[in-house]
Protein backbone atom coordinates (compact mmCIF):
# COMPACT_ATOMS: atom_id res chain seq x y z
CA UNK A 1 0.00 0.00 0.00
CA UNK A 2 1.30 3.21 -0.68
CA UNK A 3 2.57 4.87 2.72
CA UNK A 4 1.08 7.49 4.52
CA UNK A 5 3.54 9.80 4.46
CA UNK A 6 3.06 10.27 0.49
CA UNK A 7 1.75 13.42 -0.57
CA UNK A 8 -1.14 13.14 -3.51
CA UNK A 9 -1.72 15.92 -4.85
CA UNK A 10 -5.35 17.53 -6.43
CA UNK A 11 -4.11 19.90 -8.52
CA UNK A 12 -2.73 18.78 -11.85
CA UNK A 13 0.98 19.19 -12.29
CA UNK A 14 2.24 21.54 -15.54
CA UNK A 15 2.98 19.47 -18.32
CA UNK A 16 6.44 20.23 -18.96
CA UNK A 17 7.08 19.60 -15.17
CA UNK A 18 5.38 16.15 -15.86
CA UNK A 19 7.03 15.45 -18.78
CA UNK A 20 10.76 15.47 -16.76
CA UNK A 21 9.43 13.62 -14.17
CA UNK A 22 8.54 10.97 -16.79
CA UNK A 23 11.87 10.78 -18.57
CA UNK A 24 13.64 11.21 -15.47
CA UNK A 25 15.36 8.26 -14.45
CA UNK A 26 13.31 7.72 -11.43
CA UNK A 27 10.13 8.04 -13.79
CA UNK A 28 11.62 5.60 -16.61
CA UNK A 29 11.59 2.90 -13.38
CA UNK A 30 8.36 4.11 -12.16
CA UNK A 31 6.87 3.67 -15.70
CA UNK A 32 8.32 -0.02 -15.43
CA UNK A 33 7.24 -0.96 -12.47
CA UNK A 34 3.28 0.37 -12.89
CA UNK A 35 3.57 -1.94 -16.00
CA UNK A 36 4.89 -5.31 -14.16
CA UNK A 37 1.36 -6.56 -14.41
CA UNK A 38 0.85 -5.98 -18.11
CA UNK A 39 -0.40 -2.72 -17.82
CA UNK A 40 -3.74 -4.05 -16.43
CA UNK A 41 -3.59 -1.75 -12.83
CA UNK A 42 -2.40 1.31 -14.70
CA UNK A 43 -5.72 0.87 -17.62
CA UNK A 44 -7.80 0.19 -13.87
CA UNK A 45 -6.94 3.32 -12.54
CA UNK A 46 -6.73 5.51 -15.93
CA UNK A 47 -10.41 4.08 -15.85
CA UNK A 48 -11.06 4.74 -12.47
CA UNK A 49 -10.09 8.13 -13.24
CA UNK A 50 -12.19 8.98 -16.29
CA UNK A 51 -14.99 8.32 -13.76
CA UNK A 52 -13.54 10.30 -11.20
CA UNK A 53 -13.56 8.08 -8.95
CA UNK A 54 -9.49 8.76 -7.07
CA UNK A 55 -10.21 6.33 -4.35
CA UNK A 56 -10.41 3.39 -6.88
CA UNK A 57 -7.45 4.88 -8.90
CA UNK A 58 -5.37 4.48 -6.22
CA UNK A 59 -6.50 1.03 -4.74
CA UNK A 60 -5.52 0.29 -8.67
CA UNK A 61 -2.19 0.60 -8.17
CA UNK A 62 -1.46 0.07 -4.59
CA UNK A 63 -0.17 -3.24 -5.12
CA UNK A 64 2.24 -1.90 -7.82
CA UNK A 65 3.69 0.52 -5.86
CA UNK A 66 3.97 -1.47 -2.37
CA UNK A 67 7.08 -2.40 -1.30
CA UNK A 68 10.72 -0.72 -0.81
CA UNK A 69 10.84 -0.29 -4.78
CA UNK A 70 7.96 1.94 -5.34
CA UNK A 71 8.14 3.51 -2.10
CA UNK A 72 11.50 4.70 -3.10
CA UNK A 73 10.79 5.85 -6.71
CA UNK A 74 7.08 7.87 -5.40
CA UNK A 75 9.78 9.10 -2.89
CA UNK A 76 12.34 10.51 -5.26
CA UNK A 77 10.03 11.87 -7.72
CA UNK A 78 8.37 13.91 -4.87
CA UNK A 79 11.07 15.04 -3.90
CA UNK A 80 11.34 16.30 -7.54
CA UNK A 81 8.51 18.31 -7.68
């Protein structure tokens, strides 16, 4: 689950801010690891989204991000922002 500690933010972030956080090379791994499953959590909460329905979005991908790995990498991009 993702910690507590992790900010989520409601505003949306400026594009080209988003875009270096994506080919950063903490976002290259983040990228990765949202699409260990096949892509299926990420297209869940992309979904869950359209609805806006956040709650879901984030129970979505949850058990993508748990652990030490995605901890880490939500860490570091924060960090970033």
């Amino acid at each position: 689950m993702v910690g507590s500690s992790q900010k989520i933010s409601n505003s949306a972030p400026d594009p080209e801010q988003l875009e270096k956080l994506l080919t950063s090379q903490e976002g290259q791994a983040l990228l990765r690891l949202l699409q260990a499953d096949g892509g299926a959590g990420l297209q869940k909460a992309a979904s869950a989204l359209r609805r806006g329905d956040a709650e879901a979005a984030k129970a979505a991908l949850s058990p993508l991000l748990a652990g030490t790995q995605g901890e880490a990498l939500t860490k570091a991009l924060e960090e970033k922002l």
